[in-house]
Protein backbone atom coordinates (compact mmCIF):
# COMPACT_ATOMS: atom_id res chain seq x y z
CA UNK A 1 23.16 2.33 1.85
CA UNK A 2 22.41 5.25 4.04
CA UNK A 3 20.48 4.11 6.87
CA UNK A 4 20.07 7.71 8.54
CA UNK A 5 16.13 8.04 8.53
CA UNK A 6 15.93 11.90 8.20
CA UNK A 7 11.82 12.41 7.29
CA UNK A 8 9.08 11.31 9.07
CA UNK A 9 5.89 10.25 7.07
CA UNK A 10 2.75 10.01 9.18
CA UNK A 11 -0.03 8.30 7.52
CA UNK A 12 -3.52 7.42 8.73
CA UNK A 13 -4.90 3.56 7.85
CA UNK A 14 -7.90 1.60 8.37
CA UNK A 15 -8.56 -0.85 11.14
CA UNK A 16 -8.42 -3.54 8.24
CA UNK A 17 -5.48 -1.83 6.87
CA UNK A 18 -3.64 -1.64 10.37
CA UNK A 19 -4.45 -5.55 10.57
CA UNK A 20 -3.08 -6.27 6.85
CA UNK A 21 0.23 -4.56 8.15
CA UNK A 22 0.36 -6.36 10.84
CA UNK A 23 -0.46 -9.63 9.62
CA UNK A 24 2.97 -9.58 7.46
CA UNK A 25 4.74 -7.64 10.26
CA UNK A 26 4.01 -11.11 12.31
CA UNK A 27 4.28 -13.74 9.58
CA UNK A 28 7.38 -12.18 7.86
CA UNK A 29 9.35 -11.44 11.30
CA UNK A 30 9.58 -7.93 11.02
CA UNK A 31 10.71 -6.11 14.04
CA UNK A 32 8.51 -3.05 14.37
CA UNK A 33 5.61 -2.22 11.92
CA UNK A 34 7.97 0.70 10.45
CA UNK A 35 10.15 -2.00 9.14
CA UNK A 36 7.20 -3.59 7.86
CA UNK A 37 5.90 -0.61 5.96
CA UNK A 38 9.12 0.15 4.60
CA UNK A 39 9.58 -3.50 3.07
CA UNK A 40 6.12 -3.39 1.72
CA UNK A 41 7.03 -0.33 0.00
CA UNK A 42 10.06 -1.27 -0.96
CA UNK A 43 8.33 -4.25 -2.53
CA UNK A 44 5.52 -2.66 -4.11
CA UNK A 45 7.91 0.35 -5.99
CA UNK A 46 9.80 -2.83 -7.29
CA UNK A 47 7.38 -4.61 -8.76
CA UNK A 48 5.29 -1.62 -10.59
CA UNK A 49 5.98 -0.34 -13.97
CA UNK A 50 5.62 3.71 -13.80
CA UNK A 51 2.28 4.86 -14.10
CA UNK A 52 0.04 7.80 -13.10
CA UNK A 53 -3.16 8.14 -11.53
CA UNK A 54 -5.75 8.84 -12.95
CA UNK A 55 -7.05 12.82 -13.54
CA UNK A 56 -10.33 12.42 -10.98
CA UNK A 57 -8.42 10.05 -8.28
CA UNK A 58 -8.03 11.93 -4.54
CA UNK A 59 -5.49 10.82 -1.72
CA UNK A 60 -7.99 9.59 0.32
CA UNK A 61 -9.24 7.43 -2.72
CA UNK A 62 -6.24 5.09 -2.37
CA UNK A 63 -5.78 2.65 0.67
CA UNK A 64 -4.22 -0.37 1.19
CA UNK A 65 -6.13 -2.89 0.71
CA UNK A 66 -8.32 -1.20 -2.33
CA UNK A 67 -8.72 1.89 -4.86
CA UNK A 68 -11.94 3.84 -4.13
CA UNK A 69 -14.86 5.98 -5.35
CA UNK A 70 -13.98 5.37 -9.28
CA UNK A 71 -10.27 6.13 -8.96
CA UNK A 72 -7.29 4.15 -11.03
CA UNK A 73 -4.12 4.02 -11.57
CA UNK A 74 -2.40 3.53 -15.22
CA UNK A 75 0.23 1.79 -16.23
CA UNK A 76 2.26 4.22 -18.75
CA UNK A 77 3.79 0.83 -20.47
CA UNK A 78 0.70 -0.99 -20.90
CA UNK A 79 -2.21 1.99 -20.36
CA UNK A 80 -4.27 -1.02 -18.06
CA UNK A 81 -6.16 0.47 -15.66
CA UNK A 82 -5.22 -1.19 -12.25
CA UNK A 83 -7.65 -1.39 -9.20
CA UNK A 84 -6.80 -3.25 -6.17
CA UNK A 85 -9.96 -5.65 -5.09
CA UNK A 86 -10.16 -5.63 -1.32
CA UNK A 87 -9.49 -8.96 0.68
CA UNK A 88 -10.36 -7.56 4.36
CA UNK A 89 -13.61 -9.73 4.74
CA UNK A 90 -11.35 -12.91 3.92
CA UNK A 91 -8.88 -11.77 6.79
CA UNK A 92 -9.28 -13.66 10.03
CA UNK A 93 -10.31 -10.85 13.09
CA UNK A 94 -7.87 -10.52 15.85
């Protein structure tokens, strides 16, 4: 595997986003939250069927921890619509 990172990808996340990255960051060992990111990535490509948003969804309508303003995205296989339900106000503050 080719371990030359080449791109940089800047994103922007949530305090409550920042804190769900961390959070596995510290409870799976990671060693920076870059590895982190890139294993929850990894994870989350892996364990989706392909699918497409849908028509009225915007970038800034899909976070981490939830999908926003009305947005979904579809599973091709299955045509489920698939929202992620937001589990910051369970998260313990730091």
């Amino acid at each position: 595997m080719n371990r030359e990172r080449e791109e940089r990808l800047q994103i922007m996340l949530t305090m409550d986003e920042l804190r769900a990255v961390d959070d596995f960051r510290y409870k799976s060992r990671m060693p920076s939250r870059a590895a982190a990111v890139r294993e929850l990535l990894n994870r989350g490509l892996r364990s989706l069927d392909a699918g497409v948003a849908s028509t009225n969804s915007r970038s800034k309508d899909f976070g981490v921890l939830e999908i926003a303003n009305g947005s979904s995205f579809e599973s091709e296989m299955s045509g489920d619509a698939h929202r992620i339900a937001s589990n910051s106000s369970k998260r313990p503050q730091r």
